[in-house]
C-alpha atoms as a PDB file:
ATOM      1  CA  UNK A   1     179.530 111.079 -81.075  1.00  0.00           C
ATOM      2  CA  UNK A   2     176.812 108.662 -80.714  1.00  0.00           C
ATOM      3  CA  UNK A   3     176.710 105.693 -77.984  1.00  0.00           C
ATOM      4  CA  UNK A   4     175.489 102.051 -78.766  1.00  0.00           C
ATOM      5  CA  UNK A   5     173.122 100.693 -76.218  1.00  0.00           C
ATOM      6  CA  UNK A   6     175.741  97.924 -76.017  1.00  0.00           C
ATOM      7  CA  UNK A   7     178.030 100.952 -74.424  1.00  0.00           C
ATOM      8  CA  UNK A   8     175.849 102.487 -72.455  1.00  0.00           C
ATOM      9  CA  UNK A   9     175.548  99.269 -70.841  1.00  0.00           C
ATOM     10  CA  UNK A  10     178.742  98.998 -70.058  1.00  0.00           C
ATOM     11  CA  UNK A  11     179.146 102.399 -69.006  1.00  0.00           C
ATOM     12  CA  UNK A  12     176.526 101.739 -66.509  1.00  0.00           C
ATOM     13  CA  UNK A  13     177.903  98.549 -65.186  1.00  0.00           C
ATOM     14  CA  UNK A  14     181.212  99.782 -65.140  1.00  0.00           C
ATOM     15  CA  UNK A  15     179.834 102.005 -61.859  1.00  0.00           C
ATOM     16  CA  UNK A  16     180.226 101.338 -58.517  1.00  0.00           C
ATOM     17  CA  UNK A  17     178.475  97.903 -57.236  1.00  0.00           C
ATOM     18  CA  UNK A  18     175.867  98.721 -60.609  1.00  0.00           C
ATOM     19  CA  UNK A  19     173.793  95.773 -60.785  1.00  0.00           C
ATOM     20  CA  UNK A  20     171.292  95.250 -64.144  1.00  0.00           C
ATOM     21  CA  UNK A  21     167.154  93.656 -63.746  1.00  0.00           C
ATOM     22  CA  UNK A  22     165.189  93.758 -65.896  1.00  0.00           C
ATOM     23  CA  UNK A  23     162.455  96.786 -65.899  1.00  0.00           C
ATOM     24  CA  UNK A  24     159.317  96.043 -67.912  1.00  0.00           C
ATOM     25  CA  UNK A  25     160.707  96.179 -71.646  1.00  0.00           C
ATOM     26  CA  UNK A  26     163.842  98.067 -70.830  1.00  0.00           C
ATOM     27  CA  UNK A  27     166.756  97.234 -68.471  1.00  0.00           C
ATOM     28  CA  UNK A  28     167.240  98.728 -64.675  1.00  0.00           C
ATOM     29  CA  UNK A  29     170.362  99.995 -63.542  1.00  0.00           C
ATOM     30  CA  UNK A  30     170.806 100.025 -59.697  1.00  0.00           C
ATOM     31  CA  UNK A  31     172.613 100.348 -56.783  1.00  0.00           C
ATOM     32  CA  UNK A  32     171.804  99.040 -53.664  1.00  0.00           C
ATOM     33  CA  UNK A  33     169.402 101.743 -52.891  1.00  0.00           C
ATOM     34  CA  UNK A  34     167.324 101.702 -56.467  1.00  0.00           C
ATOM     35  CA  UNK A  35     167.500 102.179 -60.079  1.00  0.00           C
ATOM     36  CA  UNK A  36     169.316 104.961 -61.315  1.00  0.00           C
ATOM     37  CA  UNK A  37     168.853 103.976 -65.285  1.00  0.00           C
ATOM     38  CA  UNK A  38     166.786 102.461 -67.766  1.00  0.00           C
ATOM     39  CA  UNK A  39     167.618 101.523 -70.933  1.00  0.00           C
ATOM     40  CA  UNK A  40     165.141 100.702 -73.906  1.00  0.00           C
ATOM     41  CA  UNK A  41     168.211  99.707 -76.635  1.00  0.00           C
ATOM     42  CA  UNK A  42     165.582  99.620 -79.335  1.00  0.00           C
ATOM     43  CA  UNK A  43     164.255 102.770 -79.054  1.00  0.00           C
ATOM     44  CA  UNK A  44     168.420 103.668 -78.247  1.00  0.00           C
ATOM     45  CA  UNK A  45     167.824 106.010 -75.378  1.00  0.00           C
ATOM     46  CA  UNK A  46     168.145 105.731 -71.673  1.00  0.00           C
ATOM     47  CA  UNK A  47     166.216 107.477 -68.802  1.00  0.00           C
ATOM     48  CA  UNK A  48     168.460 108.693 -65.620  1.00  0.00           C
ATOM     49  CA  UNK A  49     167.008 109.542 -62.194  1.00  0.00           C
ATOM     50  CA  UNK A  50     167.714 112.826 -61.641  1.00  0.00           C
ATOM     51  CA  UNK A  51     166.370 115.346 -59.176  1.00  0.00           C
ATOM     52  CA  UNK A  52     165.226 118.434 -60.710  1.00  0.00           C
ATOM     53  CA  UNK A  53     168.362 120.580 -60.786  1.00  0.00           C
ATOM     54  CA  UNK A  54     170.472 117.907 -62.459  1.00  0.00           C
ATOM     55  CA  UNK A  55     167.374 117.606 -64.921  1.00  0.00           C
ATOM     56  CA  UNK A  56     167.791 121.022 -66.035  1.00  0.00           C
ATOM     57  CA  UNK A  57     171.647 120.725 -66.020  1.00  0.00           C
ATOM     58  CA  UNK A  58     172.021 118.412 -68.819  1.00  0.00           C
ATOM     59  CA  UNK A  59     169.101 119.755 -70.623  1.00  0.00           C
ATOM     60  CA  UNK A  60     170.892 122.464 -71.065  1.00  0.00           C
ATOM     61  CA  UNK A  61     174.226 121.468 -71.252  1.00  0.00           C
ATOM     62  CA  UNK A  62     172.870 119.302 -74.350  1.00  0.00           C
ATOM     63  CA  UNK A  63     169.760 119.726 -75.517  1.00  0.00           C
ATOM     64  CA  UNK A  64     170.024 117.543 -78.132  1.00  0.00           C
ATOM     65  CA  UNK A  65     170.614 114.553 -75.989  1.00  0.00           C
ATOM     66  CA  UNK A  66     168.584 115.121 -72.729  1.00  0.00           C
ATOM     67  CA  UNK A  67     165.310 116.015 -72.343  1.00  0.00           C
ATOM     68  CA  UNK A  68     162.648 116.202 -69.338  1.00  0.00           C
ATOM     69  CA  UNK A  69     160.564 112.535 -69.343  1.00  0.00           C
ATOM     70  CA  UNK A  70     156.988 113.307 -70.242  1.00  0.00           C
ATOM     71  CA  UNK A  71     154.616 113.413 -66.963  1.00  0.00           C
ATOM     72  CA  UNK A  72     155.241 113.119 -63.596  1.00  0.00           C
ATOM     73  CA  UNK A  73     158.568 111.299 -63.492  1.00  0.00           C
ATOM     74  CA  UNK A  74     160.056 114.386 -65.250  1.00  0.00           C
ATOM     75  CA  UNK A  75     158.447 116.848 -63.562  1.00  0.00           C
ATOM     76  CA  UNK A  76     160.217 114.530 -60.329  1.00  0.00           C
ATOM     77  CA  UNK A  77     163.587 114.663 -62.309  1.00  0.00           C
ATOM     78  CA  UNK A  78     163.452 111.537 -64.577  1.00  0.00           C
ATOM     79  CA  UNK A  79     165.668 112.009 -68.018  1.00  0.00           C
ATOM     80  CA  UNK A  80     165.704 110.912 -71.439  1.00  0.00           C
ATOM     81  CA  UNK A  81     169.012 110.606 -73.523  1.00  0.00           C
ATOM     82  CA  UNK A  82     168.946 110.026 -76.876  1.00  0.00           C
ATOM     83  CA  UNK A  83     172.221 107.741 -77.208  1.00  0.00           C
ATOM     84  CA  UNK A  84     172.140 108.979 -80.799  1.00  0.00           C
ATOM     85  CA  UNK A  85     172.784 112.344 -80.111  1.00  0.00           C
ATOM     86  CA  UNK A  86     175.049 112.167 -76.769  1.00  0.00           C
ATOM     87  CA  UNK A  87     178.589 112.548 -76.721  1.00  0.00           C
ATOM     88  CA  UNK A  88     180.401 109.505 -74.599  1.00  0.00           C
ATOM     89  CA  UNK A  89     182.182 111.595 -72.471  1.00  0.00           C
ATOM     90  CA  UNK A  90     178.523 113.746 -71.199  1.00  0.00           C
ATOM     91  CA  UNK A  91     176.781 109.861 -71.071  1.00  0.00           C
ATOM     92  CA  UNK A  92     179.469 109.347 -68.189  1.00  0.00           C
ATOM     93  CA  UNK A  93     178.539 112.363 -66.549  1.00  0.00           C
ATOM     94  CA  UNK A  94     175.369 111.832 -66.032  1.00  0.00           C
ATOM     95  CA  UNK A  95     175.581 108.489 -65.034  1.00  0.00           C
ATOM     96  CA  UNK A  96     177.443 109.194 -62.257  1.00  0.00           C
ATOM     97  CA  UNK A  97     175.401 111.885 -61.462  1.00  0.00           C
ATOM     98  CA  UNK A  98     172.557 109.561 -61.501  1.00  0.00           C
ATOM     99  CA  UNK A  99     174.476 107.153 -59.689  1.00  0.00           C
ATOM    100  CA  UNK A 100     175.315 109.249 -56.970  1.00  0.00           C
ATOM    101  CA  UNK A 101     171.644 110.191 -56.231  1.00  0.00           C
ATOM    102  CA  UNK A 102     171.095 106.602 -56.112  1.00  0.00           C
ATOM    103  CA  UNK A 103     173.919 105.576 -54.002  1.00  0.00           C
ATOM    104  CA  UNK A 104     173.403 104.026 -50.339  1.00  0.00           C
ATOM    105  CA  UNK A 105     173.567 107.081 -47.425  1.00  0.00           C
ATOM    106  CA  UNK A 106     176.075 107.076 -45.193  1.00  0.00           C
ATOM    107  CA  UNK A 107     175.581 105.692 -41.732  1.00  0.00           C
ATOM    108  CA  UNK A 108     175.463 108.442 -39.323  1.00  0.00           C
ATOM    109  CA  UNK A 109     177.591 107.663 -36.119  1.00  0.00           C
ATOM    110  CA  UNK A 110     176.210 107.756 -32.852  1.00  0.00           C
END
């Protein structure tokens, strides 16, 4: 049930041109665009830009796992998972959710 930091790194990585940079004491996941991850793997949780729909999504979905970042950045959308509590298989959902928000726009054609 649980996921290692050492996974959710992977997990992360394993996304579409994911790079890693460091973020204060935790680690930033991008894309291109900007971070759509942190992880602290001492504290064994990881934050995930949401917007405010996806937010509530997992929250609900697993409210074990996910809950609103205290604040502002929650109230924006931010995420904490508790890698302790989080099935592998919801992790990857919401990374890619994450991921997508973060992703580069599509060039509109002129």
């Amino acid at each position: 049930m649980a996921v290692s930091p050492d996974r959710a790194r992977a997990l992360a990585l394993a996304l579409p041109a994911a790079t890693e940079a460091p973020h204060f004491h935790r680690t930033a996941f991008r894309t291109p665009r900007k971070t759509f991850a942190t992880l602290d793997p001492v504290a064994g949780d990881i934050n995930l830009m949401f917007d405010p729909d996806l937010r509530d999504h997992f929250c609900e979905r697993a409210p074990g796992a996910f809950s609103p970042v205290p604040g502002g950045w929650g109230r924006m959308g931010a995420t904490r998972c508790d890698l302790a509590s989080v099935e592998e298989a919801v992790l990857v959902a919401a990374l890619n959710a994450a991921h997508a928000l973060a992703a580069p726009k599509p060039r509109k054609r002129r």
